[in-house]
Protein backbone atom coordinates (compact mmCIF):
# COMPACT_ATOMS: atom_id res chain seq x y z
CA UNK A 1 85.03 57.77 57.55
CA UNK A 2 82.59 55.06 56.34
CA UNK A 3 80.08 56.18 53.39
CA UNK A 4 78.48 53.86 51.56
CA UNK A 5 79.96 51.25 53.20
CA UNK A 6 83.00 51.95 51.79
CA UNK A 7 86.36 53.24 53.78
CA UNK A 8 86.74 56.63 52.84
CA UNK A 9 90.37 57.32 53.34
CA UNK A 10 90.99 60.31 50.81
CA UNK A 11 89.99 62.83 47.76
CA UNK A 12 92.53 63.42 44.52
CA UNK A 13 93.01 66.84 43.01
CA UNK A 14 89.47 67.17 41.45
CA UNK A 15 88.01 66.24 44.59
CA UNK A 16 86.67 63.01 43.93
CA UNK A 17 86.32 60.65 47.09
CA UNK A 18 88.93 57.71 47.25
CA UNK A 19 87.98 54.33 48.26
CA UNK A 20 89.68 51.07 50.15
CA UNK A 21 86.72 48.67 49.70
CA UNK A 22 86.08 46.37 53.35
CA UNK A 23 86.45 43.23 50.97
CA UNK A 24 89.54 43.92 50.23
CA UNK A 25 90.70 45.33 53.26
CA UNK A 26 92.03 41.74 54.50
CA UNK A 27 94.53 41.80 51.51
CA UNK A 28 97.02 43.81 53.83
CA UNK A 29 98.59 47.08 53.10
CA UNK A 30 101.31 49.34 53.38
CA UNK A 31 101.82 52.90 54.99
CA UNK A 32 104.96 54.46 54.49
CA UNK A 33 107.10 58.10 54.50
CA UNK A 34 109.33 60.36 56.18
CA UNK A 35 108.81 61.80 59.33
CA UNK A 36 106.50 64.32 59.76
CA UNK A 37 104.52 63.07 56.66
CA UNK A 38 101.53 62.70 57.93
CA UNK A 39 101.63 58.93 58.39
CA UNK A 40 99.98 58.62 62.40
CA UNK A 41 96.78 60.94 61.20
CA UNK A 42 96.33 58.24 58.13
CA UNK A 43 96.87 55.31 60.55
CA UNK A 44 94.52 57.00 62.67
CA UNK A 45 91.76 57.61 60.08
CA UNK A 46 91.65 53.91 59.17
CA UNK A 47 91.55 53.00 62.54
CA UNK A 48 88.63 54.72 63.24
CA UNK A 49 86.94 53.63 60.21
CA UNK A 50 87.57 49.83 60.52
CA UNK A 51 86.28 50.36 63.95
CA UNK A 52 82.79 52.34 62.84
CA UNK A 53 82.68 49.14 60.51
CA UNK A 54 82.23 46.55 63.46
CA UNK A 55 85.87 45.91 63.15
CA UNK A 56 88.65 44.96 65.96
CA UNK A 57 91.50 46.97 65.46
CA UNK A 58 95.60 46.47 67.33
CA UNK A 59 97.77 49.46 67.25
CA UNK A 60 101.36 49.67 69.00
CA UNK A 61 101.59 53.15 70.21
CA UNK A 62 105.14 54.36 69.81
CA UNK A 63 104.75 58.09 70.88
CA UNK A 64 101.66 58.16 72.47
CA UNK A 65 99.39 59.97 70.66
CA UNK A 66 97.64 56.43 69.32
CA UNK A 67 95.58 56.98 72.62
CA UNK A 68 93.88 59.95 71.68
CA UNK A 69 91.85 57.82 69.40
CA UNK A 70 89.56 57.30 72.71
CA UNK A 71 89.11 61.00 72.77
CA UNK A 72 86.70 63.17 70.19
CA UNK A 73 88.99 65.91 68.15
CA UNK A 74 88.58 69.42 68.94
CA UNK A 75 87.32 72.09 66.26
CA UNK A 76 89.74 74.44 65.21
CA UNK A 77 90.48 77.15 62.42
CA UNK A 78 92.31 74.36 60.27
CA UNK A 79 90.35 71.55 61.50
CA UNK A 80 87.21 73.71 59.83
CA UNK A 81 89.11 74.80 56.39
CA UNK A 82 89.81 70.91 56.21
CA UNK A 83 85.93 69.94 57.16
CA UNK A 84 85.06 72.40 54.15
CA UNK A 85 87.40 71.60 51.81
CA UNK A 86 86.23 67.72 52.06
CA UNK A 87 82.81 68.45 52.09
CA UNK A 88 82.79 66.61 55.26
CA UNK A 89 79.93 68.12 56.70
CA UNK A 90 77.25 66.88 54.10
CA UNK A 91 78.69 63.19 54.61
CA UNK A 92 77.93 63.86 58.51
CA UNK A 93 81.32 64.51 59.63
CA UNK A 94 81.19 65.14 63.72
CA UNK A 95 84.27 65.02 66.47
CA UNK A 96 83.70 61.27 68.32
CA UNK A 97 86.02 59.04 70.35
CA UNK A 98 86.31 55.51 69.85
CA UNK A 99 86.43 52.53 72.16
CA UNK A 100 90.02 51.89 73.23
CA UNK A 101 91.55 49.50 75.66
CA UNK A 102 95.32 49.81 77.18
CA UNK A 103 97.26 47.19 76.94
CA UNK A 104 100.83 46.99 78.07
CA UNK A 105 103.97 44.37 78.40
CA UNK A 106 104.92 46.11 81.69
CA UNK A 107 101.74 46.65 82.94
CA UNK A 108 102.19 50.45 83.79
CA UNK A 109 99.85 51.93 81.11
CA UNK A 110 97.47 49.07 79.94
CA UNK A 111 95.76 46.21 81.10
CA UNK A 112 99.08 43.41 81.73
CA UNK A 113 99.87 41.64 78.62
CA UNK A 114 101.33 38.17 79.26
CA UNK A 115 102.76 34.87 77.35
CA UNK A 116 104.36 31.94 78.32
CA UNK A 117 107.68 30.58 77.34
CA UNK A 118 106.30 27.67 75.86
CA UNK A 119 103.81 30.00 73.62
CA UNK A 120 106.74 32.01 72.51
CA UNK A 121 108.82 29.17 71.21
CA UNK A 122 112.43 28.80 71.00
CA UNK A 123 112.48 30.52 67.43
CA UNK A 124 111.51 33.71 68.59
CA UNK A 125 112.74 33.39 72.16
CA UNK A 126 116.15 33.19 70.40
CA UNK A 127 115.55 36.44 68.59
CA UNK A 128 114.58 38.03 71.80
CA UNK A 129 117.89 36.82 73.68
CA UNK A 130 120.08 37.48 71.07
CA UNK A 131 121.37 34.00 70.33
CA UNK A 132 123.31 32.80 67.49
CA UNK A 133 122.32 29.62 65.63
CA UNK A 134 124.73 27.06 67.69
CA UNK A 135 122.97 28.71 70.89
CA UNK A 136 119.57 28.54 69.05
CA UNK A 137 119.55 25.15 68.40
CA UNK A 138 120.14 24.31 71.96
CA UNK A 139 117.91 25.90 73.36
CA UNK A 140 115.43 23.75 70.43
CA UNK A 141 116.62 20.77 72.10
CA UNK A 142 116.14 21.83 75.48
CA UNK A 143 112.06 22.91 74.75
CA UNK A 144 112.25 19.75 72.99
CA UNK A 145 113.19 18.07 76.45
CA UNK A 146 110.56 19.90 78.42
CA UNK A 147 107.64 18.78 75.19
CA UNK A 148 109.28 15.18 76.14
CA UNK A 149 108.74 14.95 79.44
CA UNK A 150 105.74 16.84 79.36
CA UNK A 151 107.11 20.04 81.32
CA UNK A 152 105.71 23.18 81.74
CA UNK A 153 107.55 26.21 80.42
CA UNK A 154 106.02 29.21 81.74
CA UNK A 155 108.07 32.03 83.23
CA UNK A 156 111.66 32.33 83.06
CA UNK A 157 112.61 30.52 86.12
CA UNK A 158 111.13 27.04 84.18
CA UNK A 159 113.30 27.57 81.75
CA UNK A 160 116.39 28.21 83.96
CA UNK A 161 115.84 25.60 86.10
CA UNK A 162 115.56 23.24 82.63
CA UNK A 163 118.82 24.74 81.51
CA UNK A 164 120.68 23.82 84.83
CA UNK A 165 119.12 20.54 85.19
CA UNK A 166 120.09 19.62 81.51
CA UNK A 167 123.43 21.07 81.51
CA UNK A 168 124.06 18.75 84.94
CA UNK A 169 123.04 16.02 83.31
CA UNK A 170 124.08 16.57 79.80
CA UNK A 171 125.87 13.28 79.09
CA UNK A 172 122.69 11.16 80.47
CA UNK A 173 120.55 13.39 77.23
CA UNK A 174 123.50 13.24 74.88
CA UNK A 175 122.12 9.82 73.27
CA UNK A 176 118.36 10.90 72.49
CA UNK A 177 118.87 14.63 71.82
CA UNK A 178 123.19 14.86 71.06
CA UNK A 179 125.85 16.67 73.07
CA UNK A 180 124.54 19.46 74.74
CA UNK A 181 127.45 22.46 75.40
CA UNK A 182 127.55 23.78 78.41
CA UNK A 183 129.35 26.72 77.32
CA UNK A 184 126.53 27.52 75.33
CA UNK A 185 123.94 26.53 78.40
CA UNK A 186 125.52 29.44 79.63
CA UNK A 187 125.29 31.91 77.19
CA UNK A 188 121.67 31.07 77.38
CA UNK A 189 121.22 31.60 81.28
CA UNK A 190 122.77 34.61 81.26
CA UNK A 191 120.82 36.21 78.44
CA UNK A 192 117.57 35.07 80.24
CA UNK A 193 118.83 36.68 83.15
CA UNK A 194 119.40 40.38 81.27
CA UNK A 195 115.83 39.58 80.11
CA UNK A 196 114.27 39.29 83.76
CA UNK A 197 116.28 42.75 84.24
CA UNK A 198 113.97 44.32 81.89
CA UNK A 199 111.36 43.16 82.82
CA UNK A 200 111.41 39.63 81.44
CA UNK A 201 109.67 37.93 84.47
CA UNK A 202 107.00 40.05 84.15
CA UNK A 203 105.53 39.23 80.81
CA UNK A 204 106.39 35.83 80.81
CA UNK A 205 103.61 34.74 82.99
CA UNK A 206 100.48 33.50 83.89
CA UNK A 207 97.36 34.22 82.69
CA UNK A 208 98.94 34.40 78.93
CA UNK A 209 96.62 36.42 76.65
CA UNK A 210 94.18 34.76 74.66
CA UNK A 211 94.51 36.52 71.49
CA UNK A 212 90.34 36.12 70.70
CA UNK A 213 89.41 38.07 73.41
CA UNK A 214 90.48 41.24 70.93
CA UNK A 215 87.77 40.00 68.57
CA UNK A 216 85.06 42.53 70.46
CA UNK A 217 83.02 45.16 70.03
CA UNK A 218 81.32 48.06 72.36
CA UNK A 219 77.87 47.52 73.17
CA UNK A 220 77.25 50.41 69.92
CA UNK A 221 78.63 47.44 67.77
CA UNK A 222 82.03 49.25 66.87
CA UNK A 223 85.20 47.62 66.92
CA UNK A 224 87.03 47.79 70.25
CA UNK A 225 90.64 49.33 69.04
CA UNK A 226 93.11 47.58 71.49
CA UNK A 227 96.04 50.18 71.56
CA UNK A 228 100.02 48.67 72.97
CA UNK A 229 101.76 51.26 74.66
CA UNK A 230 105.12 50.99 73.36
CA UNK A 231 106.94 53.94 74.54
CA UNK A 232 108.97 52.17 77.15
CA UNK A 233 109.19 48.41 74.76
CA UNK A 234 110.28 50.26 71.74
CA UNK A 235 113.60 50.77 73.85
CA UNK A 236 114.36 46.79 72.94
CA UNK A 237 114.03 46.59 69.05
CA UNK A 238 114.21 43.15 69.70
CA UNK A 239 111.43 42.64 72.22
CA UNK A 240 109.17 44.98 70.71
CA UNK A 241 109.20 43.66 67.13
CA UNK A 242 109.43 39.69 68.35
CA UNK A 243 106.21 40.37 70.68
CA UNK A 244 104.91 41.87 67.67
CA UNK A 245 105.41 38.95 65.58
CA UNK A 246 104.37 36.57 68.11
CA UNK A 247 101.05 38.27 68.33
CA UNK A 248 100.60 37.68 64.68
CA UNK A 249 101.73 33.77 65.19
CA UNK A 250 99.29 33.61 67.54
CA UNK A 251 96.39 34.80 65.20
CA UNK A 252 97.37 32.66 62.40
CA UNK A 253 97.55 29.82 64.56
CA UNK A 254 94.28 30.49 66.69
CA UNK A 255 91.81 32.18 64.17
CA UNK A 256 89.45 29.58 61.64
CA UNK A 257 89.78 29.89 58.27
CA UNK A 258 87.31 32.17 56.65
CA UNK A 259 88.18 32.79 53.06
CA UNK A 260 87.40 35.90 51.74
CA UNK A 261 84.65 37.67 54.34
CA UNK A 262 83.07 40.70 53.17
CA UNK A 263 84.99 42.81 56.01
CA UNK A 264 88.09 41.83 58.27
CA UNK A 265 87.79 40.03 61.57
CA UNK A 266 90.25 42.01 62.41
CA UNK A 267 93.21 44.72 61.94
CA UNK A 268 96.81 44.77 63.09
CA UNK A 269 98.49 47.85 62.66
CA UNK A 270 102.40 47.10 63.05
CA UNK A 271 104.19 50.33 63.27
CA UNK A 272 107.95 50.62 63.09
CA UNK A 273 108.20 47.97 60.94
CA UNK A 274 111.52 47.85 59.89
CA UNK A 275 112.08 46.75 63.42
CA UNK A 276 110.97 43.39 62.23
CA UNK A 277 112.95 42.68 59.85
CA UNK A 278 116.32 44.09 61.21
CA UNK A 279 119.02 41.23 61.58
CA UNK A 280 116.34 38.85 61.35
CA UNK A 281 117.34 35.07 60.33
CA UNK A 282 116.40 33.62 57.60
CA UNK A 283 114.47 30.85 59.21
CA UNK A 284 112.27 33.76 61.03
CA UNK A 285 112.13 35.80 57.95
CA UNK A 286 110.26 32.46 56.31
CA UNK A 287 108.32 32.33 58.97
CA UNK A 288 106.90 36.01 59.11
CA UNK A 289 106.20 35.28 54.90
CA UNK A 290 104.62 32.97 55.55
CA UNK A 291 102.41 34.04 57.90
CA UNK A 292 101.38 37.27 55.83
CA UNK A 293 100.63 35.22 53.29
CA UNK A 294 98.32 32.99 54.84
CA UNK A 295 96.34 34.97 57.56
CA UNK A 296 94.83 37.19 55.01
CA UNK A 297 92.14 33.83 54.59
CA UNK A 298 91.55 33.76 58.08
CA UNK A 299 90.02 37.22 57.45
CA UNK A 300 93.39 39.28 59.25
CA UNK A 301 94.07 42.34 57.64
CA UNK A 302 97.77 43.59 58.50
CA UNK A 303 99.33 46.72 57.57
CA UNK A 304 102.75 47.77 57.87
CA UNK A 305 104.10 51.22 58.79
CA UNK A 306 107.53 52.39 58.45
CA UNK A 307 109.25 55.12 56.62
CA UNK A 308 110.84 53.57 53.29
CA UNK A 309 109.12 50.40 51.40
CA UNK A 310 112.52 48.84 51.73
CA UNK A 311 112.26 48.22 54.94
CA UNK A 312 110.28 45.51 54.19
CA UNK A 313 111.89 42.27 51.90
CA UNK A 314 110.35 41.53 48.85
CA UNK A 315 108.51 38.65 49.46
CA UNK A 316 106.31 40.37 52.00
CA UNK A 317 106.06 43.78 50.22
CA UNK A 318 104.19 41.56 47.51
CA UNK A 319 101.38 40.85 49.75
CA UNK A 320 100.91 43.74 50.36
CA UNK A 321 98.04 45.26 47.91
CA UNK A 322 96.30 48.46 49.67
CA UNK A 323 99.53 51.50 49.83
CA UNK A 324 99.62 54.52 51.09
CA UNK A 325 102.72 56.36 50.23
CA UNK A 326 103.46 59.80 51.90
CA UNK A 327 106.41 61.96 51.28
CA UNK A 328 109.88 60.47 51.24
CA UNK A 329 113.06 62.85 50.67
CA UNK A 330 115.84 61.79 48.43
CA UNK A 331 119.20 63.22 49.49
CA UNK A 332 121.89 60.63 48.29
CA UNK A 333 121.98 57.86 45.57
CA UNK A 334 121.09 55.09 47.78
CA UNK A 335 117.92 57.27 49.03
CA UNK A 336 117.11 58.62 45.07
CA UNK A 337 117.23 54.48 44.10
CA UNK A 338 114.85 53.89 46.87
CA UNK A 339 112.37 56.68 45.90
CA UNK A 340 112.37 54.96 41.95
CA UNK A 341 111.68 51.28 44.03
CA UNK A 342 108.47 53.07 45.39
CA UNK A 343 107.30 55.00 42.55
CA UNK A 344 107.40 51.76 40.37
CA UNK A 345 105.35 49.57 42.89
CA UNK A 346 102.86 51.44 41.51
CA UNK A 347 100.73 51.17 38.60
CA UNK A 348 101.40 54.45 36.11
CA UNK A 349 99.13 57.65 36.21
CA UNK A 350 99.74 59.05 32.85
CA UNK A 351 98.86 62.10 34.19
CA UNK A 352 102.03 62.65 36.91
CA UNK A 353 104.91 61.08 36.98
CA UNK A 354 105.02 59.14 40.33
CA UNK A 355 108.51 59.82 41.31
CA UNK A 356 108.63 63.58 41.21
CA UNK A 357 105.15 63.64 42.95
CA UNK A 358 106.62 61.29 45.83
CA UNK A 359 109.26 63.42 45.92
CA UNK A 360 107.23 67.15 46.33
CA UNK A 361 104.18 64.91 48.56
CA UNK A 362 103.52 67.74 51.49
CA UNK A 363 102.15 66.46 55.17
CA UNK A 364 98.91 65.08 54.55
CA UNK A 365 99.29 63.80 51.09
CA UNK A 366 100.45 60.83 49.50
CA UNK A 367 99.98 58.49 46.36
CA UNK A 368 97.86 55.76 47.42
CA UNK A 369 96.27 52.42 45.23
CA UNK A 370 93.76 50.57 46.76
CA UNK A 371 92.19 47.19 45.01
CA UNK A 372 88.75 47.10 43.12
CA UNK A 373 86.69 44.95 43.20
CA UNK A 374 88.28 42.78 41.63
CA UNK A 375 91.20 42.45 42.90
CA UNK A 376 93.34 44.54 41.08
CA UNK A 377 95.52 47.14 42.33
CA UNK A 378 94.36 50.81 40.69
CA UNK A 379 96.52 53.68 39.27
CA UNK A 380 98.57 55.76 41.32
CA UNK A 381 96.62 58.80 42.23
CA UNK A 382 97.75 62.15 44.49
CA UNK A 383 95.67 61.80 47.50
CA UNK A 384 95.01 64.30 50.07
CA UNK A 385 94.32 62.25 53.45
CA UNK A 386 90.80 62.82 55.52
CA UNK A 387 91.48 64.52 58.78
CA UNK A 388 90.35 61.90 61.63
CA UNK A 389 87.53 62.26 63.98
CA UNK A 390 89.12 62.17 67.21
CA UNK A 391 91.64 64.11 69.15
CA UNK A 392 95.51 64.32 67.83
CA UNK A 393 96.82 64.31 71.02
CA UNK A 394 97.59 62.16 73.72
CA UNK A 395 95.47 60.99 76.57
CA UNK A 396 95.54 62.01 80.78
CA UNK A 397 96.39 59.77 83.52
CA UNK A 398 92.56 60.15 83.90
CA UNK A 399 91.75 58.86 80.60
CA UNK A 400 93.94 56.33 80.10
CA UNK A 401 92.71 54.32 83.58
CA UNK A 402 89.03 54.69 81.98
CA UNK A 403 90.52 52.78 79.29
CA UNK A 404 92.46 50.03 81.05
CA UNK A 405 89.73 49.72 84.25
CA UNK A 406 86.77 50.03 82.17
CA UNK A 407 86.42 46.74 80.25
CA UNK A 408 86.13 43.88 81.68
CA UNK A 409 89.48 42.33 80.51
CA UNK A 410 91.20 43.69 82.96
CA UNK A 411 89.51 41.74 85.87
CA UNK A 412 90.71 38.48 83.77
CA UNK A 413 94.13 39.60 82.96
CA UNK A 414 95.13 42.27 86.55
CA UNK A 415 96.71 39.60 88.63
CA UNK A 416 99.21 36.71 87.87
CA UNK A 417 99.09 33.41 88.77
CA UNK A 418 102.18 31.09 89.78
CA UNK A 419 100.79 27.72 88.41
CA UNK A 420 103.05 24.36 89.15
CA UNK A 421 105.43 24.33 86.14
CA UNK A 422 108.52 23.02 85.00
CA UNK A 423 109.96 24.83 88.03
CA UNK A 424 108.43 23.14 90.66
CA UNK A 425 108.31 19.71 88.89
CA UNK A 426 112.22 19.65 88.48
CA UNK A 427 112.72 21.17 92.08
CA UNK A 428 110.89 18.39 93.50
CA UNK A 429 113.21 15.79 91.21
CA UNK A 430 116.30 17.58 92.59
CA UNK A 431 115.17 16.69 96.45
CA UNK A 432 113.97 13.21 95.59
CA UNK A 433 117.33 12.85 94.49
CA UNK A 434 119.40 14.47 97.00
CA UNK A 435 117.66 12.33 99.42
CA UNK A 436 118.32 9.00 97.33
CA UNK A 437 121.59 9.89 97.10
CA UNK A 438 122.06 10.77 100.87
CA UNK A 439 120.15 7.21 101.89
CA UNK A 440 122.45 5.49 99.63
CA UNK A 441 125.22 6.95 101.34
CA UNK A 442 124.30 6.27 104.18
CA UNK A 443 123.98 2.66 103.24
CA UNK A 444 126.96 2.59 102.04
CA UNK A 445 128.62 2.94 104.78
CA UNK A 446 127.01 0.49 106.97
CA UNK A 447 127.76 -2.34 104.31
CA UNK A 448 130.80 -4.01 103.43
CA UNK A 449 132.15 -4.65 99.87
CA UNK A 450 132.46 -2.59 97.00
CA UNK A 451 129.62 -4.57 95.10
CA UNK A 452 127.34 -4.59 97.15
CA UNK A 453 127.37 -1.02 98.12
CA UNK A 454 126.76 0.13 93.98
CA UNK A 455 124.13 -2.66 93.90
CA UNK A 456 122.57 -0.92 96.89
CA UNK A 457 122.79 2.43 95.17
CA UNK A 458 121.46 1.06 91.80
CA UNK A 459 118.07 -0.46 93.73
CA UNK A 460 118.08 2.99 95.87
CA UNK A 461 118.00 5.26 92.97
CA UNK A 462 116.19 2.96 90.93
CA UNK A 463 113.30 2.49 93.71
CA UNK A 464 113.46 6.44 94.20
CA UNK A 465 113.06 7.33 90.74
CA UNK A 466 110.14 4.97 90.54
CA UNK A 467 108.61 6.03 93.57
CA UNK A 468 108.78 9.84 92.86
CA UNK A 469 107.65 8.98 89.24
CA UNK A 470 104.67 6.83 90.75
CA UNK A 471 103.76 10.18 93.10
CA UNK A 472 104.55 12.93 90.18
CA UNK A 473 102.34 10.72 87.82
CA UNK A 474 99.28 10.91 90.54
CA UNK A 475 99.62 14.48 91.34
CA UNK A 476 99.82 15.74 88.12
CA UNK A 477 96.32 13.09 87.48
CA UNK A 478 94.94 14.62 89.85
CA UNK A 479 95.44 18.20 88.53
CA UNK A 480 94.24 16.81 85.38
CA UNK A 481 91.13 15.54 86.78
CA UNK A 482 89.97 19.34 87.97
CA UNK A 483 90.54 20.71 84.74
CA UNK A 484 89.90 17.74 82.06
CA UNK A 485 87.32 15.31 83.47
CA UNK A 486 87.31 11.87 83.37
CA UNK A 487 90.53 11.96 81.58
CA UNK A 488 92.46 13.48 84.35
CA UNK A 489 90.62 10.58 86.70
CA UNK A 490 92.10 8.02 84.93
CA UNK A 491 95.57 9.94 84.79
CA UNK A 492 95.48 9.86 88.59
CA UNK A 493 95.77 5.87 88.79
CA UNK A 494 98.34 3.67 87.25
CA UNK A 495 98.45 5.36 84.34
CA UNK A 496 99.41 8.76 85.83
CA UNK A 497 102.16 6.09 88.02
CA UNK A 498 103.40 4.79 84.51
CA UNK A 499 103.92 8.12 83.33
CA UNK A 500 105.38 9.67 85.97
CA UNK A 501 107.87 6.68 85.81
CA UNK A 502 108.41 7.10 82.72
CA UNK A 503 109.15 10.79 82.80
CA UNK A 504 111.77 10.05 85.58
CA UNK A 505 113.38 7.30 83.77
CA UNK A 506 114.16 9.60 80.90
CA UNK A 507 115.50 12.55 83.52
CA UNK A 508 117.74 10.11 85.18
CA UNK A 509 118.26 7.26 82.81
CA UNK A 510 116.74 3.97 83.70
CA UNK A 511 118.68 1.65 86.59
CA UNK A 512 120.78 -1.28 85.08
């Protein structure tokens, strides 16, 4: 609950209120423990909070019961002895729903949520397919290719038709971008293909979310919560924690810098966290550092949930300054070391001893530290966790379409688009060339000599390449002039020719 403007999240033993201050809310946090600890109804209190506060929130919904954050909570014998024993009543506690919109990779149980190859990168595109770093780094070269010749990497047929077109013409790259294995061409193509069979071509598509239009609020002024449904992603570690992540780059990269605002822009609630970080390379483990340390100025809070702290590496459990630790259970060494790890993140109560406490924590409590004002983290202190406003279930079929029809996102985002991409660009090369290559056949025949015939093929292909460049190079001006003005005009002439030559030239290699 909000009161006083402050994010009231729990009370200690004597009953006093405890306090993460909106300021400090962008510093990031942690919510951790067992199963069964309590950690969804804690996730779910700050979620409504942050959104009474005028702030966006994204959740991933693993189990389902995220959703019933749309839905008001429903009074009940323990729901009462809990309103009572927090005093909630006097602070005007009262059973609300919040403003939720579906979202959903598949498109099943939210509004369609799409990106493009290109968007993705290779980086975490290699995560995703389950490359190693040989295959990784060709599949660098080949986005490298398309940012070369200025092609469009959109779905997964762009990129396949890139692979095939490289791979056939591997030795004509080899002296701008090195030797490019086809064995490992391969590898790639077929992992894409698993990919489609899960659903692959679906979220790699047209229109790609723009990650700002999750900055929004209801027409009451609270933060729209925009909730994932995971419970069919969360099958593919890999996907689900890469989407994830992309998400995040996409914030970092897309948000202004802000500083330090007096509340968050927005939340992003990243739940099974340790899905992250599993077998993650190093270069992506930099990467996702990075980026927590950085987005916090852009005014993005992020907080983690899993069920041990070391799920998360060191570097990134540093940033984050706002925990909430529920019950963990110690049953071997390894789980007893862990346990000590947690306890000591904190800063000493001398009135418990942190360890034990973690140790006896019951559903609903935990041992939270949130910063002051200034900045600095405050003692550990036994917390006992606000029950939240709305309902603990899940959502109806009913419910859920009011919350993926409702907005008016999903008119922008229902339908995909097949725009002219990579795909079509190369398919159009391939003809060009199979009819060059069939004229200068042709010609070849009908002339005598073996010199002249390969000088005749040289001025064929040659002529072709510059032809189809010179036609490429207008088309693609002209698409340029509906969507960027005068510049596309003048990419339509010569210039668009030029290019289109010179885009061809590097595909085929230039005519000697």
């Amino acid at each position: 609950m909000l009161k006083d403007n402050r994010i009231w999240v729990a009370n200690n033993a004597e009953g006093e209120n405890i306090f993460m201050l909106p300021s400090m809310a962008n510093r990031h946090g942690l919510v951790s423990g067992a199963t069964g600890t309590g950690k969804t109804v804690t996730l779910k209190v700050l979620a409504e909070t942050f959104s009474e506060m005028g702030v966006p929130v994204f959740m991933a919904d693993v189990k389902g019961d995220i959703a019933g954050l749309m839905n008001p909570g429903a009074d009940t014998a323990d729901m009462q002895k809990r309103i009572e024993r927090f005093k909630l009543a006097e602070a005007g506690f009262e059973y609300i729903g919040y403003p939720v919109t579906f979202w959903d990779v598949y498109g099943k149980k939210g509004i369609q949520l799409r990106t493009t190859v290109s968007e993705m990168g290779p980086l975490l595109l290699a995560r995703i397919l389950g490359l190693n770093d040989t295959q990784t780094d060709i599949l660098s070269v080949v986005f490298k290719i398309a940012d070369d010749n200025d092609l469009l990497l959109i779905d997964t047929k762009d990129l396949k038709s890139l692979l095939a077109y490289v791979d056939r013409h591997a030795n004509d790259f080899a002296e701008d971008y090195g030797k490019i294995s086809s064995a490992s061409v391969g590898v790639i193509t077929r992992s894409i293909v698993a990919l489609e069979s899960i659903g692959g071509d679906t979220f790699f598509a047209e229109p790609g979310l723009d990650i700002t239009d999750w900055i929004n609020t209801d027409g009451e002024g609270r933060g729209v919560i925009h909730v994932l449904d995971c419970s069919s992603l969360i099958n593919n570690g890999k996907l689900y924690s890469t989407f994830l992540l992309w998400m995040l780059s996409e914030l970092f990269e897309t948000m202004p810098e802000v500083g330090d605002p007096e509340k968050p822009k927005l939340v992003f609630f990243f739940d099974e966290a340790h899905l992250l970080f599993k077998d993650a390379q190093k270069a992506l483990l930099e990467k996702i550092e990075q980026v927590v340390k950085l987005i916090r100025s852009k005014g993005i809070g992020i907080y983690f949930c899993t069920q041990n702290p070391r799920d998360i590496p060191n570097g990134v459990l540093a940033q984050l300054n706002n925990k909430i630790q529920h019950g963990l259970r110690a049953y071997t060494p390894s789980d007893q070391k862990a346990v000590r790890a947690a306890a000591e993140s904190f800063r000493i109560n001398p009135k418990f001893k942190t360890y034990d406490e973690i140790l006896n924590l019951g559903t609903g409590e935990a041992i939270v530290s949130f910063l002051d004002e200034r900045g600095i983290p405050g003692i550990a202190e036994k917390a006992y966790i606000l029950p939240p406003r709305c309902s603990f279930g899940a959502v109806t079929d009913e419910e859920r379409a009011y919350g993926i029809y409702a907005t008016p996102l999903y008119g922008k985002y229902a339908k995909s688009v097949d725009n002219e991409s990579a795909y079509e660009t190369i398919t159009q090369i391939n003809a060009e060339q199979q009819q060059a290559d069939e004229e200068a056949k042709k010609k070849e025949k009908e002339e005598k000599g073996t010199s002249k015939k390969k000088t005749a093929k040289k001025s064929t292909l040659s002529k072709t390449a510059r032809t189809t460049g010179s036609t490429l190079g207008r088309e693609a001006g002209k698409l340029l002039g509906s969507n960027f003005g005068s510049l596309g005009k003048k990419l339509g002439g010569n210039l668009g020719s030029t290019l289109g030559r010179g885009l061809l030239e590097t595909l085929f290699g230039k005519s000697k």
